[in-house]
C-alpha atoms as a PDB file:
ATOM      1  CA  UNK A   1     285.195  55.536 227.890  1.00  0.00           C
ATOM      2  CA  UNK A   2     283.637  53.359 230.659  1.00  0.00           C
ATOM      3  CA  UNK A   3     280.194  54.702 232.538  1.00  0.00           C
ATOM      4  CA  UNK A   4     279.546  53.754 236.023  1.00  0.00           C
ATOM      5  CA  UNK A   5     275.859  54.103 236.596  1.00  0.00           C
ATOM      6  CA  UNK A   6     274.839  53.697 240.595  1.00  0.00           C
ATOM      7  CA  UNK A   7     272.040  51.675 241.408  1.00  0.00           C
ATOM      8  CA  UNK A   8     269.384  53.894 242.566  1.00  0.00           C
ATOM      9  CA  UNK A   9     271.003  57.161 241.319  1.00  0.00           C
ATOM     10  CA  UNK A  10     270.539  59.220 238.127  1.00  0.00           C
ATOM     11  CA  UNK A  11     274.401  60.166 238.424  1.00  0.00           C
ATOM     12  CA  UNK A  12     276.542  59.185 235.991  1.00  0.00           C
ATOM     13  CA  UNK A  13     280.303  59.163 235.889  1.00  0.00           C
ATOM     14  CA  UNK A  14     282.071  58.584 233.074  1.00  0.00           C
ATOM     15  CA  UNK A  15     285.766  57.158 233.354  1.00  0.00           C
ATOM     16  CA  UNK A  16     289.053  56.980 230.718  1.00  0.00           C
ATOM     17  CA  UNK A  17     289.126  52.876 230.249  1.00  0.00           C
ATOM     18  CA  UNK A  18     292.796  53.083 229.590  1.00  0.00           C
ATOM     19  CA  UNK A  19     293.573  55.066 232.828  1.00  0.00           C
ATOM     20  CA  UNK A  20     291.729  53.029 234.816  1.00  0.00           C
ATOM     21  CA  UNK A  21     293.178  49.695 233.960  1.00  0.00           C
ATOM     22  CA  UNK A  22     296.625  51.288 234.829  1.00  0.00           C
ATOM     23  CA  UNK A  23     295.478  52.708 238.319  1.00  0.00           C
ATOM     24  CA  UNK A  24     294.141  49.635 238.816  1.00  0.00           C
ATOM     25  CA  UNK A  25     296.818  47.487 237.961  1.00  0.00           C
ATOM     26  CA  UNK A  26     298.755  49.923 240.194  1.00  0.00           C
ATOM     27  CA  UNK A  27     296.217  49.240 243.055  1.00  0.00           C
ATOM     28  CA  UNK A  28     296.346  45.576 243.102  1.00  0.00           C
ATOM     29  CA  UNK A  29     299.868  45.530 243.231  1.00  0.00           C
ATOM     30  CA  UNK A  30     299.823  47.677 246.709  1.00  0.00           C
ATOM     31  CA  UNK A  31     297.497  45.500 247.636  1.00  0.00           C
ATOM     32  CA  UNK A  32     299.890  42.739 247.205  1.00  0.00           C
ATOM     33  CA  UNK A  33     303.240  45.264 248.924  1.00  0.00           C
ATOM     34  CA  UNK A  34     300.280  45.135 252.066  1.00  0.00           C
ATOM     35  CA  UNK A  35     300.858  41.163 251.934  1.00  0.00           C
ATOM     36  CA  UNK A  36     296.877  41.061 251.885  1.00  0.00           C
ATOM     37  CA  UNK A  37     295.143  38.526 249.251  1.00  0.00           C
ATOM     38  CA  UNK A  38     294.039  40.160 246.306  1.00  0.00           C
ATOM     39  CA  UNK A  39     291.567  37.156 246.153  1.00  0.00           C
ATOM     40  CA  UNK A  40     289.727  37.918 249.248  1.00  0.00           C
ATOM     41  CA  UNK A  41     285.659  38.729 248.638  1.00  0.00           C
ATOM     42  CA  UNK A  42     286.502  42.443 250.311  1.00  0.00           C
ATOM     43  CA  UNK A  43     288.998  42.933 248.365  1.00  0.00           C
ATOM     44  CA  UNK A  44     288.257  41.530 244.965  1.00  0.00           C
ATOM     45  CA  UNK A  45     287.008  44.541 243.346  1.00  0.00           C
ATOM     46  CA  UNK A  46     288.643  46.934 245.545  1.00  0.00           C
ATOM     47  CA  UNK A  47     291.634  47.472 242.393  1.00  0.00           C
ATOM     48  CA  UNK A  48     289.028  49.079 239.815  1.00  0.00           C
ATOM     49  CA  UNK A  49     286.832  50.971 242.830  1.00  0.00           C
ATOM     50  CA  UNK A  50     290.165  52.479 244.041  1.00  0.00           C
ATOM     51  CA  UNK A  51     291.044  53.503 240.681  1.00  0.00           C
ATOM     52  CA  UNK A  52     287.599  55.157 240.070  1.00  0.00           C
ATOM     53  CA  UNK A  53     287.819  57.236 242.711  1.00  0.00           C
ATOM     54  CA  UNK A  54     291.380  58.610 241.696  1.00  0.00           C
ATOM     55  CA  UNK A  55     290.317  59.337 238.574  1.00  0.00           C
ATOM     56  CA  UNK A  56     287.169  61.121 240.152  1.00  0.00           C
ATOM     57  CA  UNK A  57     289.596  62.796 242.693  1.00  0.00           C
ATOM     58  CA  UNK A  58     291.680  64.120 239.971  1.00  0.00           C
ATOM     59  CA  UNK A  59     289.267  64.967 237.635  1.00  0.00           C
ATOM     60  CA  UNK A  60     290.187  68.602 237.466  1.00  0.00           C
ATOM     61  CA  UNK A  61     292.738  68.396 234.752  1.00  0.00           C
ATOM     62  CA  UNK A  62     290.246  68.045 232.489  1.00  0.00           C
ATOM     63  CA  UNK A  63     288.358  71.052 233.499  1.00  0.00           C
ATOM     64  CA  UNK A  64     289.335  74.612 232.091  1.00  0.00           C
ATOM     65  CA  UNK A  65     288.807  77.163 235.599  1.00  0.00           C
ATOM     66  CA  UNK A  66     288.754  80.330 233.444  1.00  0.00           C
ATOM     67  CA  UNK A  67     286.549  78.885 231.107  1.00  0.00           C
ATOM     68  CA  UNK A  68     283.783  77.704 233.427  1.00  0.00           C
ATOM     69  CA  UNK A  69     283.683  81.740 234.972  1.00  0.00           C
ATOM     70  CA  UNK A  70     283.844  83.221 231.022  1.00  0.00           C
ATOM     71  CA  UNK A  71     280.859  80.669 230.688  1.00  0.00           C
ATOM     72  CA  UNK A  72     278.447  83.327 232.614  1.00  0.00           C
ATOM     73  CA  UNK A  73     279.709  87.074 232.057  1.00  0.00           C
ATOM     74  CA  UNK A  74     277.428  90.029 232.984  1.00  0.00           C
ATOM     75  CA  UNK A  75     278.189  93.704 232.407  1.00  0.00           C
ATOM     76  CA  UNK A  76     277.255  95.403 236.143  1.00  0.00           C
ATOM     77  CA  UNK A  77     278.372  98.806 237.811  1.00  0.00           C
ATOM     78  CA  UNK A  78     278.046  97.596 241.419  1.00  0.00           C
ATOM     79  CA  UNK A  79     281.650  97.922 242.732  1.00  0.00           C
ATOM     80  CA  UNK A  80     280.467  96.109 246.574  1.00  0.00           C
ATOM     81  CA  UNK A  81     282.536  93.239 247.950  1.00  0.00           C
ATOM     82  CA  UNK A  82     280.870  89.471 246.313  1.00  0.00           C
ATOM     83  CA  UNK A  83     281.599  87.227 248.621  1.00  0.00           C
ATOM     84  CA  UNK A  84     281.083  83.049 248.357  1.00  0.00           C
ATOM     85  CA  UNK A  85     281.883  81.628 251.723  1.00  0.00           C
ATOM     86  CA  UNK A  86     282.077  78.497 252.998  1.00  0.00           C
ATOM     87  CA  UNK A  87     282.804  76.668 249.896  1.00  0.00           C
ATOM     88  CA  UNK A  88     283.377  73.297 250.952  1.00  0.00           C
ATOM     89  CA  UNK A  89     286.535  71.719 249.107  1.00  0.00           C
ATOM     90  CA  UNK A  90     288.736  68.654 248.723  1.00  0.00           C
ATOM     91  CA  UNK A  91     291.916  67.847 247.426  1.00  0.00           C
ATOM     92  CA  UNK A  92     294.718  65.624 247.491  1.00  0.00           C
ATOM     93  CA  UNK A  93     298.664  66.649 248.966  1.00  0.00           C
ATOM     94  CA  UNK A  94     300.622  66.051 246.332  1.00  0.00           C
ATOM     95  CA  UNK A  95     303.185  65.083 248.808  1.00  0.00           C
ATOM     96  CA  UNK A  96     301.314  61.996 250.654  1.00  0.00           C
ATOM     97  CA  UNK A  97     298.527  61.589 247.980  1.00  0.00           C
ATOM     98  CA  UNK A  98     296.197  62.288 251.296  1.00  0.00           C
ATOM     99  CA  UNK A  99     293.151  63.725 251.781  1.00  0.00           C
ATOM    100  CA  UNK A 100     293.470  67.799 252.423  1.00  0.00           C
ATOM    101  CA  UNK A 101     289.793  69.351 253.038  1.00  0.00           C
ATOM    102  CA  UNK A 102     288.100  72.481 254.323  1.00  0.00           C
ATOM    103  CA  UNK A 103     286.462  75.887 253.359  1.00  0.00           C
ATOM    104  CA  UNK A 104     287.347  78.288 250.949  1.00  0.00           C
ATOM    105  CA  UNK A 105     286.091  81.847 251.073  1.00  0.00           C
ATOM    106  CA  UNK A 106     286.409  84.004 247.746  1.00  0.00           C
ATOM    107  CA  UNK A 107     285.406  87.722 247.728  1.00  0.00           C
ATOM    108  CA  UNK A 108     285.586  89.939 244.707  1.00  0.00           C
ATOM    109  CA  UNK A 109     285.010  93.806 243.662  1.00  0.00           C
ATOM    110  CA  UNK A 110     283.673  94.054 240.250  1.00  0.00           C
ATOM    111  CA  UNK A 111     284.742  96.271 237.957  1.00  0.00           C
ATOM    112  CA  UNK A 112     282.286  96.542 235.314  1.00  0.00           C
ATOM    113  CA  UNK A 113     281.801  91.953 234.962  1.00  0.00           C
ATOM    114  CA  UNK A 114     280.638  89.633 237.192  1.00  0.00           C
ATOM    115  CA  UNK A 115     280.135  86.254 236.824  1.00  0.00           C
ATOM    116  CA  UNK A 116     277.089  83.527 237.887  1.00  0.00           C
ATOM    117  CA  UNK A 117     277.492  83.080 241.584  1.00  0.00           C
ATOM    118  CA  UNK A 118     277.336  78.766 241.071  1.00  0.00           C
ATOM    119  CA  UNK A 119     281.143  79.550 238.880  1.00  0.00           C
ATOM    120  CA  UNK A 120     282.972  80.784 241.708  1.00  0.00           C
ATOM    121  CA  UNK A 121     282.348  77.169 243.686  1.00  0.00           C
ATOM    122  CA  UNK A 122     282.581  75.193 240.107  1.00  0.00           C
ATOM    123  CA  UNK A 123     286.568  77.250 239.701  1.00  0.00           C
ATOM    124  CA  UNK A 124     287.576  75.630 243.310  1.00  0.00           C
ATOM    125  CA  UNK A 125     286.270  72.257 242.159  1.00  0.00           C
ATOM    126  CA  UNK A 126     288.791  72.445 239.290  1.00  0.00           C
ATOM    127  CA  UNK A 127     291.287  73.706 240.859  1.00  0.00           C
ATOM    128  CA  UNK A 128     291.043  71.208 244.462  1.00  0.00           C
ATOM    129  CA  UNK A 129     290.224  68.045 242.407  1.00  0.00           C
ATOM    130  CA  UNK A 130     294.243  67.919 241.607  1.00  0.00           C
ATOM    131  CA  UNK A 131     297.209  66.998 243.147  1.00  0.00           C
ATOM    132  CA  UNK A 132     297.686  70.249 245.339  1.00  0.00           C
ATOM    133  CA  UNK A 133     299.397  72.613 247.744  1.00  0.00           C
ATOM    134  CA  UNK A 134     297.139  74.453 250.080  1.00  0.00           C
ATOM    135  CA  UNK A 135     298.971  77.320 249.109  1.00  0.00           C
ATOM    136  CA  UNK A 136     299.377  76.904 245.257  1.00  0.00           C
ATOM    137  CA  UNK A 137     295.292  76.554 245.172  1.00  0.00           C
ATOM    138  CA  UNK A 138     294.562  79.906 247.064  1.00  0.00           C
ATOM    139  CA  UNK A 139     297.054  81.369 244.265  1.00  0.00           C
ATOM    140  CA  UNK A 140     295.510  79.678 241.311  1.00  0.00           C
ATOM    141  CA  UNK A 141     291.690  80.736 242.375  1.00  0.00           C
ATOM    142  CA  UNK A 142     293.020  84.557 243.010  1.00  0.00           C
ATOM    143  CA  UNK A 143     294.992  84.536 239.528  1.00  0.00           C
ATOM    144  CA  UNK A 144     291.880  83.140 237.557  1.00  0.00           C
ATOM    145  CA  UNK A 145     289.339  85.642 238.375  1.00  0.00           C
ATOM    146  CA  UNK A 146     291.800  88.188 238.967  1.00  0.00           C
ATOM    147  CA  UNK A 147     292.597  87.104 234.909  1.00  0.00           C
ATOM    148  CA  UNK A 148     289.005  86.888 233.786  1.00  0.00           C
ATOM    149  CA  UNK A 149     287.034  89.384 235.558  1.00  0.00           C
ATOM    150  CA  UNK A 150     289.445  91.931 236.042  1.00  0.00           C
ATOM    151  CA  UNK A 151     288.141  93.377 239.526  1.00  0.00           C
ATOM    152  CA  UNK A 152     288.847  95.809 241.691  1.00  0.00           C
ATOM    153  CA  UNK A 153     290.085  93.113 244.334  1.00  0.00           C
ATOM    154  CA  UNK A 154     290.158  89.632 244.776  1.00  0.00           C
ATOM    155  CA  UNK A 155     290.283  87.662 248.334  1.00  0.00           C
ATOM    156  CA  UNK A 156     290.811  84.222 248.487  1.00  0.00           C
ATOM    157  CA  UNK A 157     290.926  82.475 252.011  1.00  0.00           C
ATOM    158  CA  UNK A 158     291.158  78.872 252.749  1.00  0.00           C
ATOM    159  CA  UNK A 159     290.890  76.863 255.808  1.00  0.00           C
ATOM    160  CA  UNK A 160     291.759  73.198 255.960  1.00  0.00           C
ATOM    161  CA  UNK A 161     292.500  69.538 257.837  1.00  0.00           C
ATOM    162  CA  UNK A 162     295.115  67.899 256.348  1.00  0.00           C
ATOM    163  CA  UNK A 163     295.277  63.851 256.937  1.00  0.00           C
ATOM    164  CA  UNK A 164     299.009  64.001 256.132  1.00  0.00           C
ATOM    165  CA  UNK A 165     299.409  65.635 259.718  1.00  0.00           C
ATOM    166  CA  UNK A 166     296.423  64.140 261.281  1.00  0.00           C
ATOM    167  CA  UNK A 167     297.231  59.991 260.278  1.00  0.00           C
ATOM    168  CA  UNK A 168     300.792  59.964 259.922  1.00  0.00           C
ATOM    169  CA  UNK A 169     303.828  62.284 260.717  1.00  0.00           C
ATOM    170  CA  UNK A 170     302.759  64.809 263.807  1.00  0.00           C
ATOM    171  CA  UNK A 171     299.836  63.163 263.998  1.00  0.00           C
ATOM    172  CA  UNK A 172     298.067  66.703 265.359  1.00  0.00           C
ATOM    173  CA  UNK A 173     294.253  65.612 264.705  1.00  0.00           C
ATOM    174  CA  UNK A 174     292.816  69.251 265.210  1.00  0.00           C
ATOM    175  CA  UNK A 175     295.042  71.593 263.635  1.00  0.00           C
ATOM    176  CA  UNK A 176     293.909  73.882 260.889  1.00  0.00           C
ATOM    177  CA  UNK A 177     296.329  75.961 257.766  1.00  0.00           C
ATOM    178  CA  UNK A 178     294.871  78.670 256.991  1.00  0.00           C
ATOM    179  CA  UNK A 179     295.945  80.174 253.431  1.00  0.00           C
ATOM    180  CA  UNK A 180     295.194  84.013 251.924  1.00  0.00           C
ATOM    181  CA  UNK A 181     295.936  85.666 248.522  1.00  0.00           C
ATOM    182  CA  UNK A 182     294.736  89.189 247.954  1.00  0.00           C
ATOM    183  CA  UNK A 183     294.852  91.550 244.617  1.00  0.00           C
ATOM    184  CA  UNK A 184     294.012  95.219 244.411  1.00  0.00           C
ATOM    185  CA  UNK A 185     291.871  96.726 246.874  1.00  0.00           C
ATOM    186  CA  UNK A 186     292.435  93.824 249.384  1.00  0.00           C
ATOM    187  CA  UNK A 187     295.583  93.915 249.016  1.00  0.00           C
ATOM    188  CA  UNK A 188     296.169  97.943 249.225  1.00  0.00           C
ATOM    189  CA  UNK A 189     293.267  98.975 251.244  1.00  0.00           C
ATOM    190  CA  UNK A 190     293.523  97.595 254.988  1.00  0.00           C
ATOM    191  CA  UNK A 191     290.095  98.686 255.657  1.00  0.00           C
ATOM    192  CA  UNK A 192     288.529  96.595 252.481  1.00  0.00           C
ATOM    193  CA  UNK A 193     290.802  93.815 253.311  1.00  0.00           C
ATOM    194  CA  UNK A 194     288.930  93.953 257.468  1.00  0.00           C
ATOM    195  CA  UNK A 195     285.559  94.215 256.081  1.00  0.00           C
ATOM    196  CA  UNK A 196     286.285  90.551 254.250  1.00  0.00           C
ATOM    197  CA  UNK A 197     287.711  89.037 256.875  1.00  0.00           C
ATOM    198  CA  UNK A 198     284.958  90.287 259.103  1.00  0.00           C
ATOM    199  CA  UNK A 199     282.026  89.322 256.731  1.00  0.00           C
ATOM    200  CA  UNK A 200     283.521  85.528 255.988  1.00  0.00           C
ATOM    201  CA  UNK A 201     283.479  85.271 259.561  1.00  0.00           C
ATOM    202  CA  UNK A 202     280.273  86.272 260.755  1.00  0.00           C
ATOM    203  CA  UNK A 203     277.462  84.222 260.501  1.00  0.00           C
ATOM    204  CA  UNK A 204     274.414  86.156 258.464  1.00  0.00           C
ATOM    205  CA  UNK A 205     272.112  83.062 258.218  1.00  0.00           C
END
């Protein structure tokens, strides 16, 4: 394993040696496709920094989603909406390999567990920091708390800029795809399903 400690920062990332000299073998030969010099000062390290930050990027295949929410459990009888909102997230298309990014929203109705509020945000990191579909992550969010709680209702929205439409292709800078999932309640209940979509859009603070 290789650490990468940042001058001036207690972070620490720790990176799979192997993987990273193949991405960045990988890296300098685009470089070269790009008929730029490898050589060049800007450029010289560019091969292993690029690869680094794939690695980081994709980082969520080592990360177990239903593990991280079993990690805090609680027995409690409140059966009210939990809502996390505006969970910033980012994720790469599987299609382009370009940046998607946005907000996820992800409401829940216990039914006798609920889980530390700080897992709900940790279970989109997983999830996002993969090669992705919009639409596949709303569904894998919903199916793991739907799996380990075992609510009432789950609601999972997402909102999100995707550079695949914004630098290349339609090249539509401001559009926005917005993805839902719903179980239970949300699903069944129009009413419950309003009063999420009203409260993730209101602002309370």
């Amino acid at each position: 394993m290789l650490e990468d400690i940042e001058e001036g920062y207690e972070r620490r990332d720790i990176y799979n040696k192997e993987s990273i000299d193949l991405l960045s073998e990988s890296y300098l030969n685009m470089i070269k496709v790009a008929k730029e010099d490898p050589n060049r000062e800007g450029l010289l390290k560019t091969p292993i920094r690029a690869a680094k930050a794939f690695q980081f990027l994709t980082h969520g295949y080592g990360l177990d989603p239903a593990e991280i929410l079993r990690s805090a459990l609680f027995t409690e009888t409140s059966k009210q909406i939990v809502i996390v909102k505006d969970i910033e997230l980012y994720s790469l298309c599987e299609h382009h390999l370009l940046p998607f990014f946005g907000k996820a929203h992800v409401g829940y109705i216990p039914n006798g567990k609920i889980c530390g509020l700080s897992k709900i945000p940790r279970v989109v990191d997983a999830f996002s920091r993969r090669l992705q579909l919009q639409e596949r992550l709303t569904a894998q969010i919903k199916d793991c708390i739907q799996e380990v709680l075992d609510p009432i209702g789950v609601a999972v929205v997402i909102e999100a800029q995707h550079l695949c439409m914004s630098m290349r292709g339609i090249q539509k800078q401001n559009s926005v795809t917005t993805t839902s999932e719903f179980t239970g309640a949300f699903l069944k209940n129009y009413n419950t399903r309003q009063e999420f979509m009203h409260l993730i859009g209101t602002k309370l603070h």
